[in-house]
Every structure is written in C-alpha cells, then in structure tokens.
Protein backbone atom coordinates (compact mmCIF):
# COMPACT_ATOMS: atom_id res chain seq x y z
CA UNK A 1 80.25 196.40 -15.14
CA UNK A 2 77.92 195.20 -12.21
CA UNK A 3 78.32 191.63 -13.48
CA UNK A 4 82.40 191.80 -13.82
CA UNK A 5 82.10 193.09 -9.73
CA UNK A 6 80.24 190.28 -9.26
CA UNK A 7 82.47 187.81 -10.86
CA UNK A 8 85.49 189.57 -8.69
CA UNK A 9 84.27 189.39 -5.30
CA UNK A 10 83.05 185.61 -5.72
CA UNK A 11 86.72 184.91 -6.80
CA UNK A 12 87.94 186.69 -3.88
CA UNK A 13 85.60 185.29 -1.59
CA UNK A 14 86.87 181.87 -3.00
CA UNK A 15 90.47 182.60 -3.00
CA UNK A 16 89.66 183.27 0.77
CA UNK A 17 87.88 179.88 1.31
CA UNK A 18 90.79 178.38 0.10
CA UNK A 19 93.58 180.23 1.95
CA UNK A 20 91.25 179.36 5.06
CA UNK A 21 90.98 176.37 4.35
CA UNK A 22 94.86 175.66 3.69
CA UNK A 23 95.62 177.00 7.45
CA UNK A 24 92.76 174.93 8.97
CA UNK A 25 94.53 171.93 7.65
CA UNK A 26 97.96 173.45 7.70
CA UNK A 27 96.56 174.04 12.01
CA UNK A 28 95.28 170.13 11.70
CA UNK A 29 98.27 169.12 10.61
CA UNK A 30 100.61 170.64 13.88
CA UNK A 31 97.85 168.77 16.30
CA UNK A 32 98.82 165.19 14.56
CA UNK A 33 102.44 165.82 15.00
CA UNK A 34 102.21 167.25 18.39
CA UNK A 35 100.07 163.75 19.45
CA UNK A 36 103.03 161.46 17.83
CA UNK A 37 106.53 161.08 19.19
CA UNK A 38 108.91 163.17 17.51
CA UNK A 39 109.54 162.12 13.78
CA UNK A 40 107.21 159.70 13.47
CA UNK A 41 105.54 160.07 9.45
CA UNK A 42 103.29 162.45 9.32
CA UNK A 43 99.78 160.90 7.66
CA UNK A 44 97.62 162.71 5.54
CA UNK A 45 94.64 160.63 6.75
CA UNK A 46 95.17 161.90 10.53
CA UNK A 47 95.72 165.44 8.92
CA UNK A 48 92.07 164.90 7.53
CA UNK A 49 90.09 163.01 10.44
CA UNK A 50 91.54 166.60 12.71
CA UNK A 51 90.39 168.84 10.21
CA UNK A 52 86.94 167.07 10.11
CA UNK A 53 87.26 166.56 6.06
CA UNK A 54 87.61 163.80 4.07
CA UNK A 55 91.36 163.24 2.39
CA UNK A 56 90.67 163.82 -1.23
CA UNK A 57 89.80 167.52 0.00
CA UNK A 58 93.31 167.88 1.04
CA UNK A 59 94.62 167.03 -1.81
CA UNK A 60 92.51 169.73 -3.52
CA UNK A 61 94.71 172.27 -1.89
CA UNK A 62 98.40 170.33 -1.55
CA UNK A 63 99.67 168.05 -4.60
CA UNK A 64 100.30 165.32 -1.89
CA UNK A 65 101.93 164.92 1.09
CA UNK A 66 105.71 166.63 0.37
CA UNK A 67 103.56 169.89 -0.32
CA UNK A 68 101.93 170.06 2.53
CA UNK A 69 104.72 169.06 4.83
CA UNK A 70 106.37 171.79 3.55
CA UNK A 71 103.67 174.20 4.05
CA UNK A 72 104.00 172.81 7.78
CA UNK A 73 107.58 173.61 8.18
CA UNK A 74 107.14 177.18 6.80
CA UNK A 75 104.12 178.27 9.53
CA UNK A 76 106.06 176.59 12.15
CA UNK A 77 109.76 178.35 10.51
CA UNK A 78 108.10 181.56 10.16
CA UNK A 79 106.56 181.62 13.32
CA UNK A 80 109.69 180.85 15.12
CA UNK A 81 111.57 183.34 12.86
CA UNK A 82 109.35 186.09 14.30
CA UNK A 83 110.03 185.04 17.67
CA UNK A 84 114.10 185.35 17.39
CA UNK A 85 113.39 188.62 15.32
CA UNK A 86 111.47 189.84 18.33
CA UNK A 87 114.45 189.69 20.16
CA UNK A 88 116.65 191.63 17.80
CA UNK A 89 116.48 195.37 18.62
CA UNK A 90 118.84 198.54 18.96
CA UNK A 91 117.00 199.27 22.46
CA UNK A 92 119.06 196.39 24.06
CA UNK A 93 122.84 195.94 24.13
CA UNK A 94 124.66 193.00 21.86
CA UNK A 95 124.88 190.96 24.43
CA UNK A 96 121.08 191.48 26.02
CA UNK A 97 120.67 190.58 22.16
CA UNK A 98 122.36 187.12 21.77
CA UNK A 99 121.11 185.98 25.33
CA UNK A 100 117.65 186.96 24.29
CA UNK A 101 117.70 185.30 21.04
CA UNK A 102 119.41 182.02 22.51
CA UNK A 103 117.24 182.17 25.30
CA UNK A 104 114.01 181.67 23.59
CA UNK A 105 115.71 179.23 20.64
CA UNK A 106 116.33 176.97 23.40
CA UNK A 107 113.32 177.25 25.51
CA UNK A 108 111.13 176.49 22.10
CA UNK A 109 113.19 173.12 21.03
CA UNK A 110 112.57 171.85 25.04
CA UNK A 111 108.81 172.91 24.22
CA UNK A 112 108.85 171.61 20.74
CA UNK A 113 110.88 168.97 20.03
CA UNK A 114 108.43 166.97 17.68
CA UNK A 115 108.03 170.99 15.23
CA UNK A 116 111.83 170.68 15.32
CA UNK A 117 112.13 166.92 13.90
CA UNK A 118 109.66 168.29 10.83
CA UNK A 119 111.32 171.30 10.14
CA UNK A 120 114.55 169.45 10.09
CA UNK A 121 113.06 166.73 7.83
CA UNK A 122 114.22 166.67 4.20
CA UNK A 123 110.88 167.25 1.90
CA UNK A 124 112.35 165.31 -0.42
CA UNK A 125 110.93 167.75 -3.38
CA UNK A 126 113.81 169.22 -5.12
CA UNK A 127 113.82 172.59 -3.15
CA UNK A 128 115.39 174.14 -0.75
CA UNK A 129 114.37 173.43 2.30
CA UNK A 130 112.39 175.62 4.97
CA UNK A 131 114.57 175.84 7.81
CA UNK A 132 117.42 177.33 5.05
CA UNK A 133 114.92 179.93 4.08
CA UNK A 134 114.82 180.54 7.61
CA UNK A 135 118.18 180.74 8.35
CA UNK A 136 118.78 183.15 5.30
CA UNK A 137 116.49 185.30 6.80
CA UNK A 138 117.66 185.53 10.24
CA UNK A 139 121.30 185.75 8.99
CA UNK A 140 120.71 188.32 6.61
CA UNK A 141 118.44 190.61 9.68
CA UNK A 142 121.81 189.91 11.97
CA UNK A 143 124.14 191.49 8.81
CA UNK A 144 121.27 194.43 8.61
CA UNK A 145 122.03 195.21 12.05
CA UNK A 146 125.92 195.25 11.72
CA UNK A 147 125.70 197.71 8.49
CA UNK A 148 123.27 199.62 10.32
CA UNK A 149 125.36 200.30 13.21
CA UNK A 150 128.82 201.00 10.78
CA UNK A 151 126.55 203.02 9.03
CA UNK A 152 125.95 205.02 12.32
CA UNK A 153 128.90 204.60 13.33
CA UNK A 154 130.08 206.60 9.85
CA UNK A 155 133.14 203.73 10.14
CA UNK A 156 134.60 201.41 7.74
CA UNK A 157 135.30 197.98 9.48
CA UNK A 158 138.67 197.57 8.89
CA UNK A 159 139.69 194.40 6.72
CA UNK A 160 136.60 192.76 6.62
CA UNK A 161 134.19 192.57 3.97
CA UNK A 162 130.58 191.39 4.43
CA UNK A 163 131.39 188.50 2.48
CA UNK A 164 132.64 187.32 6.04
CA UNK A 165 130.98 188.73 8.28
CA UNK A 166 128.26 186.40 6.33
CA UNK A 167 130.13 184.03 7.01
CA UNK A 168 130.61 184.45 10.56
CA UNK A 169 126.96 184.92 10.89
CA UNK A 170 126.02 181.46 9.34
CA UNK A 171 128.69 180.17 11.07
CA UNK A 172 127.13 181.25 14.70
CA UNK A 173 123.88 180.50 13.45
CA UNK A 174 125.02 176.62 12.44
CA UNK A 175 126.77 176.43 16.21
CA UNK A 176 123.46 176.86 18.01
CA UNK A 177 121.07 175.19 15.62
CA UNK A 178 123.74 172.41 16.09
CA UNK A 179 124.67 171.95 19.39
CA UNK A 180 121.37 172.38 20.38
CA UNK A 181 120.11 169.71 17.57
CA UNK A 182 122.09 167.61 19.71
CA UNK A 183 121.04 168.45 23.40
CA UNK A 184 117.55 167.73 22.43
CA UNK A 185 117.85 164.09 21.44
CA UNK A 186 118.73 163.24 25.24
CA UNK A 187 116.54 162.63 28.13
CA UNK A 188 117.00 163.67 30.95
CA UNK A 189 118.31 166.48 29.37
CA UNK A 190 121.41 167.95 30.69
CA UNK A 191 122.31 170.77 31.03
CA UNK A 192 119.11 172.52 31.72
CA UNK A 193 117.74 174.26 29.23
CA UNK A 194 118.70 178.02 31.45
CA UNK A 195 121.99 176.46 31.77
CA UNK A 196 122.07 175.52 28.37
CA UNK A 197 121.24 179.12 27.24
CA UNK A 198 124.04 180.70 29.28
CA UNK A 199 126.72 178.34 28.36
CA UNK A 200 125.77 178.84 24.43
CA UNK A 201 125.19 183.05 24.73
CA UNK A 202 128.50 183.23 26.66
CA UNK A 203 130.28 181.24 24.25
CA UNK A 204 128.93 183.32 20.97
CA UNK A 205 129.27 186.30 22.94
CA UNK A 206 132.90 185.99 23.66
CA UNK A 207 133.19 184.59 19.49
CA UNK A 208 131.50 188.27 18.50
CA UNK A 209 132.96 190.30 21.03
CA UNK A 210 136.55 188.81 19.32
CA UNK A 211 135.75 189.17 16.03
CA UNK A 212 134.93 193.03 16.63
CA UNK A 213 137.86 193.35 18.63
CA UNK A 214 140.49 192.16 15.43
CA UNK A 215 138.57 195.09 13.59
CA UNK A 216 138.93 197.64 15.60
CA UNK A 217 135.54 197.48 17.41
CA UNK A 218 135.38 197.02 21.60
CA UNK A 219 132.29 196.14 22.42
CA UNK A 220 130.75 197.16 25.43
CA UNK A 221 128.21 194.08 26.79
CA UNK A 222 125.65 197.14 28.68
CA UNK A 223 125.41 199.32 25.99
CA UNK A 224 122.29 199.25 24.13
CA UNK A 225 123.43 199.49 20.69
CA UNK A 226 121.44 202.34 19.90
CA UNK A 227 123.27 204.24 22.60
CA UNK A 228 126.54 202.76 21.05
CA UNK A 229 126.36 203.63 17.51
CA UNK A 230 124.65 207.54 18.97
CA UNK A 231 128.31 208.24 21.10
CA UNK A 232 130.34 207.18 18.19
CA UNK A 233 128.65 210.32 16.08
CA UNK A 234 131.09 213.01 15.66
C-alpha cells in the first residue's frame, strides 16, 4: 500500500514536470514570435535557445513543430477568449456589452498583431483550427445570454429559431474578426483603433438592435440587461 502511494505521487509529481515544462516552452515560444515581424516561421530552435533547453527536449513534449504551434494558438485563443468573456455580463446593458467586447478585440490586435498572424495560421494538421474553437465558444456564450434573457423574459421569440440566431451570431462574430483582420495589415493605421471600435460597435449595435426589433424585441441601449429581462417579469 505504502509502495503503490509512492509510485502515485512520483507520477504526479512527473505529470507536473511535464505540464510545467510544456508552458515554459509554450511561454518561450510567445517571446520568439513577439521578437519577429508578424508571420514570420516560427523555429523550434529559437523556441529552445529561450527556454534554455536543448531542441530534442521539445520534442519530448510536442510531436514536432504543427503540435506545438497549435498549443501556441490555444494559450494565446484562450487567453483572449477570457478577455471578451470578461466583458459579457447581465450587470451592463447590450450595448455597454458589444462596445466593451469590441473595444478590447481591437485594442489587443493593435497590441498584438504578430499573436494574431499565428492564431490565424493554418496548422496544417488535419484539425480544426484554434481560433474556430474559439469562435464556437464565444458564439455559443453570446446564444447563452439570449436564451437566458427569453428565458427571463418567460417569452418565445417570435419566428426565429436558434438555428439563426446562430447564425446571426457567427455572422457578427465573422464581421469584426474580418474587418478588423483587415485594418491591421495597414500602417499608419487608420482609423484609430478608438475610432475603429466605435464605428464597428455602432454598426453591430444597430445590426442587433434590428434583428430584435423584427421579433418583437425593442431594445433599450441603457438598460443593463439584468434590469431588462427583471421588468419584463409578470
């Protein structure tokens, strides 16, 4: 029994090492690309001479390069996912919501421009790729909200399934990633990246304000939505 404990927390203290050890080169990894101009190749003997190991090490923990670029892309996806969800909350109105979100999408491509040309990069592995997963996500935390609130609301949105209201999320989802894909490969850039913000959260806001309207829903921009969905209650 003593011995079997034994042989447990040495695995677990290994299956640390290595997790550790993954992020310290995963972390290695981000400095190379952040010292070479956007999309330049990403090379696994930089990755090593940051992370103070020799190469063959890294492939110990990534079978090659495509694994490990896509271990890249999910820190930097997830991270940024947790940003935008940070933004997302009942306390603020729809809106306060879309600016918010738009707001801080933009600011991070003008910061990050070279974490944006990898997590747009095809792997090249077969799978789907990071940014996708990413995008499910976000689109599928946007659709939470709206059931949530007709939930609430203890209404039926009239003609629409959530088939398309998918649909319409992906849809504004694919505007900002795109236009904003764009804007980034200019310099100076222009608009500014405020400017920038405003001009895309007005735009999506007057797209989502519609699209509730044709339902039935008017949509007030200073109403937190937790407020909203609390005076609709019979």
């Amino acid at each position: 029994m003593v011995e079997a404990a034994a042989v447990s927390g040495r695995a677990a203290r290994w299956r640390k090492h290595n997790a550790d050890r993954r992020k310290r080169i995963v972390s290695a990894a981000i400095k190379v690309i952040r010292s070479a101009p956007p999309g330049t190749d990403l090379s696994v003997q930089s990755v090593a001479d940051e992370a103070g190991i020799v190469r063959t090490v890294i492939y110990r923990h990534f079978d090659g390069k495509p694994e490990l670029v896509r271990a890249v892309q999910a820190h930097v996806v997830d991270e940024l996912r947790d940003a935008l969800d940070l933004e997302i909350s009942l306390d603020r109105s729809l809106q306060q919501v879309i600016n918010a979100a738009v707001a801080t999408y933009v600011t991070w491509t003008d910061e990050n421009p070279d974490l944006l040309a990898v997590i747009e990069r095809d792997v090249a592995d077969g799978k789907p790729s990071e940014l996708s997963r990413g995008i499910d996500q976000l689109a599928q935390r946007i659709l939470g909200m709206v059931r949530l609130g007709a939930d609430m609301m203890e209404m039926e949105i009239r003609g629409v399934d959530y088939a398309t209201l998918e649909t319409v999320a992906y849809g504004i989802i694919g505007q900002v990633r795109g236009t904003v894909s764009h804007w980034i490969r200019f310099a100076p850039r222009h608009p500014s990246p405020s400017d920038l913000a405003t001009i895309l959260s007005r735009s999506l806001w007057f797209q989502v304000a519609g699209q509730a309207k044709d339902v039935g829903v008017e949509l007030n921009p200073s109403t937190a939505l937790r407020e909203l969905f609390a005076a609709s209650q019979p």
